[in-house]
Protein backbone atom coordinates (compact mmCIF):
# COMPACT_ATOMS: atom_id res chain seq x y z
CA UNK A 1 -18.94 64.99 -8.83
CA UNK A 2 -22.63 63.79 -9.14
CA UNK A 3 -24.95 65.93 -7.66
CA UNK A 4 -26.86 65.00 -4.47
CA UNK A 5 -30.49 63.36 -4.91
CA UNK A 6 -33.56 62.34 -2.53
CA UNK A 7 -33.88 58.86 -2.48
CA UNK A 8 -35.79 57.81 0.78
CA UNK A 9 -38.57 59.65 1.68
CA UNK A 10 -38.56 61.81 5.11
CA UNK A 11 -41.08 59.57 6.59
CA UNK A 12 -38.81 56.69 6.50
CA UNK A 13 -35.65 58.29 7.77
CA UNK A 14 -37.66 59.69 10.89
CA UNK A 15 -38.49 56.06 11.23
CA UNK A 16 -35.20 55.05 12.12
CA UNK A 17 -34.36 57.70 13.97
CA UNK A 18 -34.82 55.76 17.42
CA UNK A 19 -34.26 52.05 16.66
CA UNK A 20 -31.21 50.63 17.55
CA UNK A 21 -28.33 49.61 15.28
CA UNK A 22 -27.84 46.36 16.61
CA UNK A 23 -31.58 46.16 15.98
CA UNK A 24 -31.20 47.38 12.42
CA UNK A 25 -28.48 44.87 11.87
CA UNK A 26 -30.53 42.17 13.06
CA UNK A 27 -33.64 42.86 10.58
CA UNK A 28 -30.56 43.04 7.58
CA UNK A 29 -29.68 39.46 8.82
CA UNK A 30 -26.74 40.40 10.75
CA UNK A 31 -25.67 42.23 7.28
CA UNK A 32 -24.65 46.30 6.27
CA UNK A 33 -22.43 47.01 9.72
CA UNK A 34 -19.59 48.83 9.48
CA UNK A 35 -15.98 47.97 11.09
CA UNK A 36 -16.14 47.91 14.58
CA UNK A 37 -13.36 50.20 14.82
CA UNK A 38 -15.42 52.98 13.25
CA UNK A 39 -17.07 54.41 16.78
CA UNK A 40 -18.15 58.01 18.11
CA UNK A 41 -16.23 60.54 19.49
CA UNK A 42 -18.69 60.46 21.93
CA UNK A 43 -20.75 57.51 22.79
CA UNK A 44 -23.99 59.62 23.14
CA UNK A 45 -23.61 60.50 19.69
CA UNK A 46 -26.61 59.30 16.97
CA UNK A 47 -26.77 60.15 13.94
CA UNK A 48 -29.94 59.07 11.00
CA UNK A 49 -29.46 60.31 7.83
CA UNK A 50 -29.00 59.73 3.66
CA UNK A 51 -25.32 59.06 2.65
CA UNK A 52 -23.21 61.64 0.71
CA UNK A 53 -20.57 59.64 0.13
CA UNK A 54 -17.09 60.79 -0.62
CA UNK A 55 -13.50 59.11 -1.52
CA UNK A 56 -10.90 60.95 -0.90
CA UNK A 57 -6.67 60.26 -2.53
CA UNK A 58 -4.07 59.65 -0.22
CA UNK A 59 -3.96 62.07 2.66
CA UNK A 60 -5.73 64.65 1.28
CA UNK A 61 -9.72 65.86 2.44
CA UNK A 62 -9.94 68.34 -0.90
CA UNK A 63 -12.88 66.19 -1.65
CA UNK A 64 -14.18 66.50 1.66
CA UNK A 65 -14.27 70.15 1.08
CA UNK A 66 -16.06 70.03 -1.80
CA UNK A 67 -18.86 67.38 -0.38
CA UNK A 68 -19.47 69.65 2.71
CA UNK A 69 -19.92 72.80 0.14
CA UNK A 70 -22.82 70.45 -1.81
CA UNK A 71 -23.92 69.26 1.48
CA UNK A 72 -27.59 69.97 2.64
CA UNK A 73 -29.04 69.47 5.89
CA UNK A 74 -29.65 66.67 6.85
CA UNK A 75 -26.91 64.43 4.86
CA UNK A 76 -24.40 62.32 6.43
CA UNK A 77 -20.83 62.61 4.78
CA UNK A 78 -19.75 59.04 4.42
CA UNK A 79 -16.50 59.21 3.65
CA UNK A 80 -13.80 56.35 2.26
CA UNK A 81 -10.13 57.62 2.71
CA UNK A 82 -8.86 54.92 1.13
CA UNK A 83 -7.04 52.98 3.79
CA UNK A 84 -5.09 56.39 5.08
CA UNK A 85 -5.33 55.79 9.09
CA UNK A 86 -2.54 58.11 10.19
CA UNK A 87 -3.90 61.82 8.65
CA UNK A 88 -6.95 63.84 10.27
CA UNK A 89 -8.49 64.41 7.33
CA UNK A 90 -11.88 65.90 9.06
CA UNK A 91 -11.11 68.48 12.02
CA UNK A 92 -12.26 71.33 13.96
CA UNK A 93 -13.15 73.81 11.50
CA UNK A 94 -14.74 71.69 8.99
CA UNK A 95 -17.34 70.28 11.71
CA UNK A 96 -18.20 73.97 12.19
CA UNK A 97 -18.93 74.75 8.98
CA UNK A 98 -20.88 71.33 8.77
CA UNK A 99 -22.67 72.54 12.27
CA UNK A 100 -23.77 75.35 10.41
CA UNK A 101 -25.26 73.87 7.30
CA UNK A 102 -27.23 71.71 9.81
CA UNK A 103 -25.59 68.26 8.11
CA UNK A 104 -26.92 64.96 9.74
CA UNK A 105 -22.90 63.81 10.61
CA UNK A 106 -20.11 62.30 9.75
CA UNK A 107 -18.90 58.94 9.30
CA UNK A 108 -15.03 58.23 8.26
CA UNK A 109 -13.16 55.51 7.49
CA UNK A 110 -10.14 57.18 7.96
CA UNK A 111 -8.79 59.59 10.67
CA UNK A 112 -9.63 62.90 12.23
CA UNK A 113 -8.09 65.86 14.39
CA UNK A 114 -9.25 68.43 16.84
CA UNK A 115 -10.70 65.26 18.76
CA UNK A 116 -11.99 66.81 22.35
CA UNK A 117 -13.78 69.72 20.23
CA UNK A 118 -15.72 67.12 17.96
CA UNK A 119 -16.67 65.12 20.97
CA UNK A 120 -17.95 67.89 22.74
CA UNK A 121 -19.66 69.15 19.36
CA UNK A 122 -23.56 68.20 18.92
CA UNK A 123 -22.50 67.04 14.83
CA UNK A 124 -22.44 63.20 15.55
CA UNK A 125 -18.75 62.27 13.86
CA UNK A 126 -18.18 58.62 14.14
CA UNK A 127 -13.87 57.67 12.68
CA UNK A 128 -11.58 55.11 12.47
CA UNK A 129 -8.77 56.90 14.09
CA UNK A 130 -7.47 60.13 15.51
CA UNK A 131 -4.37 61.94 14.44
CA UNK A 132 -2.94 65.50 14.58
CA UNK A 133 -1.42 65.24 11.37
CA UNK A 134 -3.38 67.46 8.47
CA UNK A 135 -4.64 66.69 5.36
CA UNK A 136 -3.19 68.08 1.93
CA UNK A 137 -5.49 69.73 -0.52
CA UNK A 138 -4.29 69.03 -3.95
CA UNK A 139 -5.39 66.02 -4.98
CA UNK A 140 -8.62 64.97 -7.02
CA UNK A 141 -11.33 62.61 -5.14
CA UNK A 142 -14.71 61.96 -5.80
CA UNK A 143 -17.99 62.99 -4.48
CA UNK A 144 -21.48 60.90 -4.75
CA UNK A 145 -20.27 57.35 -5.89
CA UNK A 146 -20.13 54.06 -4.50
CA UNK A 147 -18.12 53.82 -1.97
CA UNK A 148 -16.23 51.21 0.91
CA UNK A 149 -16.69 52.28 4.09
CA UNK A 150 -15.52 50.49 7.25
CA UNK A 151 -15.97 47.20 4.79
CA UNK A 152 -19.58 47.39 3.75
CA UNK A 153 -20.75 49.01 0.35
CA UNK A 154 -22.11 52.49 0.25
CA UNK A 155 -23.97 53.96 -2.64
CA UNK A 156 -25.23 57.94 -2.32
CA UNK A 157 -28.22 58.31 -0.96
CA UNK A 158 -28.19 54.92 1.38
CA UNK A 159 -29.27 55.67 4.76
CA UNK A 160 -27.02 55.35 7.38
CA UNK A 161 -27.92 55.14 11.01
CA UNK A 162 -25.62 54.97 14.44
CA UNK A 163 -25.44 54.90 17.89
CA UNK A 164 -22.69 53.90 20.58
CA UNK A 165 -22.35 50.66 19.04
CA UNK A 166 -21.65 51.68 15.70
CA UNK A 167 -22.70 52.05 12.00
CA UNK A 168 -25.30 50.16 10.41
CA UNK A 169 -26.53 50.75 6.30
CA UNK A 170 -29.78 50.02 4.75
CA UNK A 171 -29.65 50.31 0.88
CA UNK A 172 -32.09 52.98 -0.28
CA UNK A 173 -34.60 50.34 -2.31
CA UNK A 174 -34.85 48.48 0.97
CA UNK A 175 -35.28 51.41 3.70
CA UNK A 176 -38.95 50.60 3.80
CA UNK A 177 -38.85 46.45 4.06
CA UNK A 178 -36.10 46.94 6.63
CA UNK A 179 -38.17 49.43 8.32
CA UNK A 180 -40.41 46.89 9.27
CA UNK A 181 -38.74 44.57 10.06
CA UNK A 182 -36.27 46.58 12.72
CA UNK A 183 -39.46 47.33 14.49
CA UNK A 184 -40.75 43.96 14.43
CA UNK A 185 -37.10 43.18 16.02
CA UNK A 186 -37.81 45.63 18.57
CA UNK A 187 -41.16 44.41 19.54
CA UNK A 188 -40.20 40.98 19.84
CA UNK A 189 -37.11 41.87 22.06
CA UNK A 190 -39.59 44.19 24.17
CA UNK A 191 -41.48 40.63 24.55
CA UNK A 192 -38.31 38.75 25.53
CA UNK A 193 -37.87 41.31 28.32
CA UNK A 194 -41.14 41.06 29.62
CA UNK A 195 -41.30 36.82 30.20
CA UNK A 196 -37.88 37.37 31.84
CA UNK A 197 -39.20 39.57 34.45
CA UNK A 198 -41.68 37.13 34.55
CA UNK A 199 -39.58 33.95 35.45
CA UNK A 200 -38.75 32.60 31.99
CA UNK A 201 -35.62 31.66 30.91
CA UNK A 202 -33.34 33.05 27.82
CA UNK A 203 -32.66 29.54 27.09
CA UNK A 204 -36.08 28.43 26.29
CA UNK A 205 -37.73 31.64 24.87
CA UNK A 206 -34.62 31.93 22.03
CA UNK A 207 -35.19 27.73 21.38
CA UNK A 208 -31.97 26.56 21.89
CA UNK A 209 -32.93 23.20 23.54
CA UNK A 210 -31.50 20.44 21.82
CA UNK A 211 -29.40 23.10 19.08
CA UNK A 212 -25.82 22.33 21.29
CA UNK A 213 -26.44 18.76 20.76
CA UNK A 214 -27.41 19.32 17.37
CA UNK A 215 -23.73 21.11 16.28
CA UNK A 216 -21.62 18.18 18.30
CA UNK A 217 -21.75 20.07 22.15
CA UNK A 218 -22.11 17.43 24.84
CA UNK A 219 -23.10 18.02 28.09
């Protein structure tokens, strides 16, 4: 276990908080998104937050336990379960108990349980699968190390944002460049938007006359 650390300042979490991930993915250069099978229990779920990350063995969430005990609020449990799809290793009462340390949510690559109660919940959990079948707890893991979660690298303290469309990770010594650029994306998409409305086409305002041509289309 290493213990948990502040990496990116407030300022530049709170930045995030309201850009979108497919936003945030486009300023990384279509890099850092997670599995497209990792998605909310509930599509209204967001969630903005540094990574505690977690690995857990082979159908068993003692690790888990011990990451939500170290937990502060605000963290986001990222958790790797090691390729363990069929076991719902995060459930009911553990989302309560992370509810009431005021944790940012929950992101794992692996299954949980108790699935209309965590939709319902105001924790953002965003999983790879559901299942009814529990975890064990007797089997060591690791807390606050690099992790692999839904196929893109994870150290602690990364931030990690979602929305409805998924998971998106900005390494901690970038959170500021990337930052800027996400809102730059945003701005020039609010642009876009505007010289539609105004008669323009999608065509000609992304370029693209001339690019089929270039890459062998014919029309």
């Amino acid at each position: 276990m290493n213990p948990c650390c502040d990496v990116i300042p407030k300022e530049i979490i709170e930045g995030y908080r309201n850009i979108p991930v497919a936003n945030i993915g486009d300023a990384r250069g279509r890099f850092g998104c997670m599995s497209w099978m990792i998605k909310p229990m509930n599509p209204d779920m967001r969630l903005c937050g540094p990574a505690l990350t977690v690995q857990t063995y082979r159908a068993d969430n003692l690790a888990i336990h011990v990451a939500l005990e170290m937990a502060r609020p605000g963290d986001v449990l990222v958790i790797d379960a090691g390729g363990i799809y069929d076991t719902g290793l995060w459930g009911g009462l553990m989302n309560q108990m992370a509810r009431q340390k005021k944790l940012g949510g929950v992101i794992l690559d692996g299954g949980v349980r108790d699935c209309q109660e965590l939709a319902a919940s105001p924790l953002p959990v965003f999983a790879r699968s559901v299942s009814p079948q529990g975890g064990f707890k007797a089997s060591p893991g690791s807390v606050n190390i690099p992790v692999s979660c839904g196929n893109v690298p994870v150290l602690p303290g990364d931030l990690v944002v979602g929305d409805a469309d998924g998971i998106v990770v900005i390494p901690s010594g970038k959170a500021e460049e990337i930052l800027e650029k996400s809102r730059a994306v945003v701005n020039k998409e609010r642009e876009i938007r505007e010289r539609i409305e105004k008669g323009e086409t999608l065509y000609n305002l992304l370029k693209l006359d001339g690019v089929p041509e270039s890459v062998g289309m014919k029309q």
